[in-house]
Structures are given as C-alpha cells and as structure tokens.
N, C-alpha and C. Protein backbone atom coordinates (compact mmCIF):
# COMPACT_ATOMS: atom_id res chain seq x y z
N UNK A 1 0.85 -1.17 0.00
CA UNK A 1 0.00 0.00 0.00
C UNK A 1 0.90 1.23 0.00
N UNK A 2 0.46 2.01 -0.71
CA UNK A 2 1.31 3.28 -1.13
C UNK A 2 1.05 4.69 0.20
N UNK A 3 1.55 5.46 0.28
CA UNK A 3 1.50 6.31 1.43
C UNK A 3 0.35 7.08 1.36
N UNK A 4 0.45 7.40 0.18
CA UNK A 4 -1.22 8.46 -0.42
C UNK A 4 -2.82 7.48 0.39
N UNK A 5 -2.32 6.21 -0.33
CA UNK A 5 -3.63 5.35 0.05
C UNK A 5 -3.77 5.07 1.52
N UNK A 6 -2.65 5.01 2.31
CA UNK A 6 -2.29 4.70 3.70
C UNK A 6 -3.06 6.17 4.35
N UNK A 7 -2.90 7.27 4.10
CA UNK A 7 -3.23 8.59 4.58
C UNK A 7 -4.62 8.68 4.36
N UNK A 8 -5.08 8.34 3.19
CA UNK A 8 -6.70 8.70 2.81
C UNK A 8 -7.61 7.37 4.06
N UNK A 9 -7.02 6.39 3.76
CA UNK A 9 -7.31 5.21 4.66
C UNK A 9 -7.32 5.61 6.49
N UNK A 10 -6.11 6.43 6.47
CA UNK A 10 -6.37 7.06 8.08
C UNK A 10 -7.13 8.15 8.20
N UNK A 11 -7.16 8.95 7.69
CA UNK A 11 -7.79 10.09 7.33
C UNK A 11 -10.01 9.33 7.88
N UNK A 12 -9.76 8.70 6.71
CA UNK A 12 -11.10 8.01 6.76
C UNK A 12 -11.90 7.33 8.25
N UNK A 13 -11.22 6.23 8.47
CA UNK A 13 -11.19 5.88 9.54
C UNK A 13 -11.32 6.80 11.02
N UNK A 14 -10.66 7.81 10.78
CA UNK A 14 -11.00 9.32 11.83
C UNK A 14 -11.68 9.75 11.96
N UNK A 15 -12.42 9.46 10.27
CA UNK A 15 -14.12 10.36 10.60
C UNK A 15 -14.37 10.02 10.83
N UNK A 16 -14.80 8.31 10.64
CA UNK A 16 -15.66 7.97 10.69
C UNK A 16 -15.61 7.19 12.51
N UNK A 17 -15.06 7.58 13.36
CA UNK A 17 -14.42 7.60 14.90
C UNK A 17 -15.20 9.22 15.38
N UNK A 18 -15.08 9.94 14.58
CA UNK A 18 -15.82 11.01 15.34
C UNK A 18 -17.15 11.29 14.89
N UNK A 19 -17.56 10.47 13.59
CA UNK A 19 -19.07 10.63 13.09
C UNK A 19 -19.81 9.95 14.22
N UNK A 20 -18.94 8.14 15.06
CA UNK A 20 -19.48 7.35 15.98
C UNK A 20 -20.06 8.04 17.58
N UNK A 21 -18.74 8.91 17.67
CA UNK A 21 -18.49 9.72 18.75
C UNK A 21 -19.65 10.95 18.68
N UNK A 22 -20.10 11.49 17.68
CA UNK A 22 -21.19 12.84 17.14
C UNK A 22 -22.29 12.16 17.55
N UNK A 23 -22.38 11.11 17.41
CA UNK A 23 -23.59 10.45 17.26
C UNK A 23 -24.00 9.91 18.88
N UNK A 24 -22.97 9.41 19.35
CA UNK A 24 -23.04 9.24 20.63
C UNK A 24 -23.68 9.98 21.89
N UNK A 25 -22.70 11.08 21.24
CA UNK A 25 -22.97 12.32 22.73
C UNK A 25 -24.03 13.00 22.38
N UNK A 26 -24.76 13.00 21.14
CA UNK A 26 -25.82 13.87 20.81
C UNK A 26 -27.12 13.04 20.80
N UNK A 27 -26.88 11.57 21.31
CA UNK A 27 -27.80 10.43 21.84
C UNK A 27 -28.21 11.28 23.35
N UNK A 28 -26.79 10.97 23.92
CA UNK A 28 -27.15 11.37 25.11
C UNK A 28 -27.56 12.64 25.49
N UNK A 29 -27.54 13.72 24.62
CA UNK A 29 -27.82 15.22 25.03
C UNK A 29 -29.36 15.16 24.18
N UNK A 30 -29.95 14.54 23.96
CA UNK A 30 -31.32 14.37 23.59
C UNK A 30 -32.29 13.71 24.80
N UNK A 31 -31.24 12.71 25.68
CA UNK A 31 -32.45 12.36 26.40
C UNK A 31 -32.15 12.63 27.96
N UNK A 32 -34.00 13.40 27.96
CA UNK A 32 -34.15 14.12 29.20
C UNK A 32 -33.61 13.67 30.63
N UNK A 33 -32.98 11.99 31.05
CA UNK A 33 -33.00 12.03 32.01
C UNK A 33 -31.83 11.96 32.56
N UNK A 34 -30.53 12.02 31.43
CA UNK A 34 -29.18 11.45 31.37
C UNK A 34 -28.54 12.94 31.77
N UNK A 35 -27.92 12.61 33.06
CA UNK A 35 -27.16 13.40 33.76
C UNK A 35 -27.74 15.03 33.83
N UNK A 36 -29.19 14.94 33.79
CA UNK A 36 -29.54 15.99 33.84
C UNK A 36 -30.60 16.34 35.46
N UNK A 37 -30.95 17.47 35.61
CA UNK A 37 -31.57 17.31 36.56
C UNK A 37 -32.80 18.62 37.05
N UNK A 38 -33.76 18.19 36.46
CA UNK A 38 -35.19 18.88 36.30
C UNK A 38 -36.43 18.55 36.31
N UNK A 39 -37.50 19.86 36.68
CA UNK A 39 -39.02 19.29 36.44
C UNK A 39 -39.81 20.53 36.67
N UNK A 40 -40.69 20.05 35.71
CA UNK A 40 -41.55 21.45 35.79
C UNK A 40 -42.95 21.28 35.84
N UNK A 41 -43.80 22.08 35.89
CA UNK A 41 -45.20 22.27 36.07
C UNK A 41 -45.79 22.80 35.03
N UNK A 42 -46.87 22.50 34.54
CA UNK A 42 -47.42 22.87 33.85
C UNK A 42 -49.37 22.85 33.68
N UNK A 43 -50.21 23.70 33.30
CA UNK A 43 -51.60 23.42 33.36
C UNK A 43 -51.81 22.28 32.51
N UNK A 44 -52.96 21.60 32.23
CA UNK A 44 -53.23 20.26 31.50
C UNK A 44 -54.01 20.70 30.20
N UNK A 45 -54.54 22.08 30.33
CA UNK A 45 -55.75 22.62 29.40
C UNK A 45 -55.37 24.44 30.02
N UNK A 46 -54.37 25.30 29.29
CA UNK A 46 -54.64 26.32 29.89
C UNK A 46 -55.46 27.55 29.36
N UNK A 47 -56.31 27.21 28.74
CA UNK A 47 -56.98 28.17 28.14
C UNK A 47 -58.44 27.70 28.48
N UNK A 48 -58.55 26.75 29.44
CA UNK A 48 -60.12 26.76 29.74
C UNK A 48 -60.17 26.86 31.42
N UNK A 49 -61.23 26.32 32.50
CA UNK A 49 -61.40 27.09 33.55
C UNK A 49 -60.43 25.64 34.19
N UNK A 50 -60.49 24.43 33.35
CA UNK A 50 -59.91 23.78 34.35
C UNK A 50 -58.49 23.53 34.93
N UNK A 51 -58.34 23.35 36.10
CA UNK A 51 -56.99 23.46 36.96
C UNK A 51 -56.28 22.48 37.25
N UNK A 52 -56.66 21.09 36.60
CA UNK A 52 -55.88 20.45 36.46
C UNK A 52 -54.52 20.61 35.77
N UNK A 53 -53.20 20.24 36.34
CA UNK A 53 -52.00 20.18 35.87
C UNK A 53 -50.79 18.97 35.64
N UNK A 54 -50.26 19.14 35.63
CA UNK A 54 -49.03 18.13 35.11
C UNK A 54 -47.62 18.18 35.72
N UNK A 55 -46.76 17.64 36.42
CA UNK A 55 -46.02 17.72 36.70
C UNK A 55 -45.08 16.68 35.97
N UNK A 56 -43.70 17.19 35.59
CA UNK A 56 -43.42 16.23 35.17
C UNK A 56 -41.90 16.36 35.19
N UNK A 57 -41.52 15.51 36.47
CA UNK A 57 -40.21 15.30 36.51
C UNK A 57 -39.47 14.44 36.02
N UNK A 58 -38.25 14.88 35.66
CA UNK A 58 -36.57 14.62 35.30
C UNK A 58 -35.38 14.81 36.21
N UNK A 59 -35.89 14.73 37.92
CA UNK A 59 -34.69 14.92 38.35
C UNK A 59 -34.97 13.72 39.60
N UNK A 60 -34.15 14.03 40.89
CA UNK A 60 -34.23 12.82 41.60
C UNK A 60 -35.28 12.94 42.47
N UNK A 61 -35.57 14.25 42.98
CA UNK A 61 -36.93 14.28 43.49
C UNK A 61 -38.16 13.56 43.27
N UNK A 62 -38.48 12.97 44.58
CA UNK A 62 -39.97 11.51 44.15
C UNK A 62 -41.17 12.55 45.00
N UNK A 63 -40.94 13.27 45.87
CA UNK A 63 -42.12 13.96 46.90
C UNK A 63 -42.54 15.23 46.37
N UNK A 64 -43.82 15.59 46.02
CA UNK A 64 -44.26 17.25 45.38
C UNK A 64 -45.30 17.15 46.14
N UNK A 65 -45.46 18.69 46.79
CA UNK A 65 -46.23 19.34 47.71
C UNK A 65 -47.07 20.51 46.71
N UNK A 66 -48.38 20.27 46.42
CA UNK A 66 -49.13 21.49 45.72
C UNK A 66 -50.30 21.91 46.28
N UNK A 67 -50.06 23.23 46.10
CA UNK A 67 -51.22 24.08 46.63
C UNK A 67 -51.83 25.24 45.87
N UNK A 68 -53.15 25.15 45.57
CA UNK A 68 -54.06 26.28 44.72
C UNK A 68 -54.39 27.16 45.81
N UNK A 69 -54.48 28.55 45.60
CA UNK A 69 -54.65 29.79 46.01
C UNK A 69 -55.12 30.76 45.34
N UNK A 70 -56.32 31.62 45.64
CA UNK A 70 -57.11 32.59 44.90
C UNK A 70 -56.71 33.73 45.76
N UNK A 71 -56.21 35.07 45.34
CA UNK A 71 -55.76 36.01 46.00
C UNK A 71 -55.62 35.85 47.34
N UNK A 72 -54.39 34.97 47.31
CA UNK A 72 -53.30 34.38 48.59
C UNK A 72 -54.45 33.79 49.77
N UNK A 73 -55.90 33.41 49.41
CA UNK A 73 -56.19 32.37 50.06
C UNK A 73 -56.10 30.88 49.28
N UNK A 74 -55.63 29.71 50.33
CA UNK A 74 -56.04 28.62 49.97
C UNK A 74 -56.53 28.14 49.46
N UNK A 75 -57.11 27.22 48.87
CA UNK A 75 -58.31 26.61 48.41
C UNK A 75 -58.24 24.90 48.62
N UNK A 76 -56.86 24.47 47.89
CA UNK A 76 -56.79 23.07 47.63
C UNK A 76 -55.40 22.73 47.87
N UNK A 77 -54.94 21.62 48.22
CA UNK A 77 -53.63 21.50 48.64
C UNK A 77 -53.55 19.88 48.37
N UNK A 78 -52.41 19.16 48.35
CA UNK A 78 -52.14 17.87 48.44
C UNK A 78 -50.58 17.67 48.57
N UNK A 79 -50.01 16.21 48.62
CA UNK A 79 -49.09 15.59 48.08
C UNK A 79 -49.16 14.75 47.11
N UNK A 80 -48.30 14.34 46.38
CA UNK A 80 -48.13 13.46 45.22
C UNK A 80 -46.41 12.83 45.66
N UNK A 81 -46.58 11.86 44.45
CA UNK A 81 -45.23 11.15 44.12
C UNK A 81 -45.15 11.46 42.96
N UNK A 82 -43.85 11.45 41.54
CA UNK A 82 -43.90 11.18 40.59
C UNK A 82 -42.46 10.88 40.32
N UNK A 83 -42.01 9.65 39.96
CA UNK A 83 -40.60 9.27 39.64
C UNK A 83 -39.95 9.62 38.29
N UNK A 84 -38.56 9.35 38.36
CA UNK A 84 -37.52 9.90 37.40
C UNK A 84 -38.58 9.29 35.63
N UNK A 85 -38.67 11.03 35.04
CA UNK A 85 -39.11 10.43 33.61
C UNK A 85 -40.95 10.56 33.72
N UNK A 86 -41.29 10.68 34.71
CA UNK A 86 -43.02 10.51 34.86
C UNK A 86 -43.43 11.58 35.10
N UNK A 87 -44.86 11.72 33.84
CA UNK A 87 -45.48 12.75 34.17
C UNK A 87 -46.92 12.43 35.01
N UNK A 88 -47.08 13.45 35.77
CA UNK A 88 -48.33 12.70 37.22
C UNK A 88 -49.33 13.76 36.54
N UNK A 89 -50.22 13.97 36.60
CA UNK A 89 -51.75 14.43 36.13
C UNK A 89 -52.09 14.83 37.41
N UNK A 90 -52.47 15.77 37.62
CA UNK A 90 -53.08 16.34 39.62
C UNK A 90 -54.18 16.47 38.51
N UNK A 91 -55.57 15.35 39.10
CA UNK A 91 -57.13 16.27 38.65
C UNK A 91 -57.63 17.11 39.71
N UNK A 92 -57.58 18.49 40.10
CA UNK A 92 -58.35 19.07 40.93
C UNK A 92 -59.95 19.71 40.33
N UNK A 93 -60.45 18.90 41.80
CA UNK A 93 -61.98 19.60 42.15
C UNK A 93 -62.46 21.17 41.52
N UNK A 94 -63.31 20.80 40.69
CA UNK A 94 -64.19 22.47 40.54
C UNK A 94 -64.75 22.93 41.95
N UNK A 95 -63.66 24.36 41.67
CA UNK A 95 -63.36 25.32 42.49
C UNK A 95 -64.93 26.09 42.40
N UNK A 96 -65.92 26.67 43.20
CA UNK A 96 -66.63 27.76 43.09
C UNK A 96 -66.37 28.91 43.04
N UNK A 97 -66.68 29.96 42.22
CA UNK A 97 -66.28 31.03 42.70
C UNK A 97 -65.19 31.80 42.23
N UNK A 98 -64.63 31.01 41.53
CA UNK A 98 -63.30 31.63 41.37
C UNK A 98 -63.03 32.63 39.94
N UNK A 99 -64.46 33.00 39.03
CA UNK A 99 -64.17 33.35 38.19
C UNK A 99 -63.88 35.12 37.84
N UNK A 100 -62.67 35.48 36.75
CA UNK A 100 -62.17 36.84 37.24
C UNK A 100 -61.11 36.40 38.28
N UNK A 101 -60.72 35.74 38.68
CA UNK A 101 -59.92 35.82 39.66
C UNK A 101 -58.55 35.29 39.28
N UNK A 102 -57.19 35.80 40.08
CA UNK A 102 -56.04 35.11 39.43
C UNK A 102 -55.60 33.49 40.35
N UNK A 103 -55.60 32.64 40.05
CA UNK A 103 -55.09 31.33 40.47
C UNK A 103 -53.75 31.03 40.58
N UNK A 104 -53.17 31.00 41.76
CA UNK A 104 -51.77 30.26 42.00
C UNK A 104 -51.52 29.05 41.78
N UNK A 105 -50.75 28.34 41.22
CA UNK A 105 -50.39 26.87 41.41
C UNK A 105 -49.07 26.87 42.24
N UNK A 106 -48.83 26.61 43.40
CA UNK A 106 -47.30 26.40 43.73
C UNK A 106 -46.73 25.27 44.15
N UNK A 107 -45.71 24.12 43.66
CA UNK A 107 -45.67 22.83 43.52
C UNK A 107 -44.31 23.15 44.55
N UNK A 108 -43.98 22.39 45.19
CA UNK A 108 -42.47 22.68 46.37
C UNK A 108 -42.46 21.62 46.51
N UNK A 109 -40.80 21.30 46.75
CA UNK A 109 -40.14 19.93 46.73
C UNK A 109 -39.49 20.18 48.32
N UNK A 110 -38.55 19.23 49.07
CA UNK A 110 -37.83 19.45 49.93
C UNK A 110 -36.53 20.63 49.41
N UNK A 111 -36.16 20.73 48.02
CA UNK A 111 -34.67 21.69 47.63
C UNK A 111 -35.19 22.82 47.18
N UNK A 112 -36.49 22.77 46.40
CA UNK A 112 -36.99 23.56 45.75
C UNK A 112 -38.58 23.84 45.67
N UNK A 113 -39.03 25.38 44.92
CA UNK A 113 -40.50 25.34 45.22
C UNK A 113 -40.69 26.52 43.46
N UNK A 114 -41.52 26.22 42.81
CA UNK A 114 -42.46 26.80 41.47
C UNK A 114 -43.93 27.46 41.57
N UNK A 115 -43.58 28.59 40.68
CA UNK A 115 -45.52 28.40 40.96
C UNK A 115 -45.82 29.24 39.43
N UNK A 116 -46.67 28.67 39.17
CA UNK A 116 -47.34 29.04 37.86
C UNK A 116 -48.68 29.89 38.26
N UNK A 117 -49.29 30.71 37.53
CA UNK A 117 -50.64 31.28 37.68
C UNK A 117 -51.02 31.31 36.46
N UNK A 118 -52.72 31.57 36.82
CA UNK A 118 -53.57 31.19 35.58
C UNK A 118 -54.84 32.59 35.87
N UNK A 119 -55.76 33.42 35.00
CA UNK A 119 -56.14 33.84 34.97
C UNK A 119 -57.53 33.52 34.61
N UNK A 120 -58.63 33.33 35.46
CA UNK A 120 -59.97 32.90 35.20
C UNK A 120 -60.45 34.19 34.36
C-alpha cells in the first residue's frame, strides 16, 4: 500500500471515529434524564377554567407538595409522588367562585418550590 492510500485510509477511519463519537454524545444530550436534573409544572388545558395540571419530573426528586390559592387564600392542597421520567396528572376539584380571579399553582419539593398562575 502506497502512502497516499495509507493517509486517505487514516484520514477516513478518523471520521468515521468522530461521526461514531457525534452520534453518541448527541444520543445522550437528547435524552431528558441522562445526567440531567429537572421538572416542571405545567396546566393540562390552559386556556379553559380547568386546573388540572401536570407535573413532570426529570430529576431525583420523588415527593411534590401542591397548593391552589385565589388572591393568597387557599383553596386546595395535596401531596403526590412522581418518579424519574413521569409525568403525574393532579385532577383538581371544581373550584366555586373563582371566576375573574387570578389562580396560584405552587408545587415545592424538599430543595426547591415553582408556581405558575392562571387567569380565570
């Protein structure tokens, strides 16, 4: 084998070592749960009255604490679980009353706490 062909031959082989490698790490930077660490909240329907939401974690946190509030009173409160990768569905109860009014959602973990609002 001649040096030209020896070079194109290594040359080749290189790419095709970092096309394997491109492909690899951009596997892993696609999926949500690989060395990453998050979760968020979200409504289930936010353009209608209902208050059902979604939580849906990606990090190591398993315990979520949520509570609905209509101008910083109470209304509805719970706990949930939802594990690495799962999204949990909270169905909450029709609220009376609450229309015109602004709605808190605030979801709190033991490290951390979110809150979304919604406008009746």
């Amino acid at each position: 084998m001649t040096y030209p062909k020896k070079v194109i031959l290594a040359l080749a082989l290189f790419f095709l070592g970092c096309l394997f490698y491109l492909a690899y790490t951009q596997q892993q930077q696609q999926d949500y749960n690989y060395g990453k660490s998050w979760w968020s909240i979200y409504f289930a329907d936010p353009r209608t009255n209902d208050l059902s939401f979604i939580i849906e974690n990606h990090s190591s946190e398993k315990n979520f604490h949520w509570e609905i509030s209509v101008d910083k009173n109470p209304l509805s409160q719970g706990d949930t679980t939802a594990g690495l990768g799962e999204k949990k569905k909270i169905t909450v109860k029709a609220l009376q009353d609450i229309a015109g009014k602004k709605i808190k959602l605030k979801i709190s973990t033991p490290k951390s706490s979110k809150e979304i609002y919604k406008n009746l």
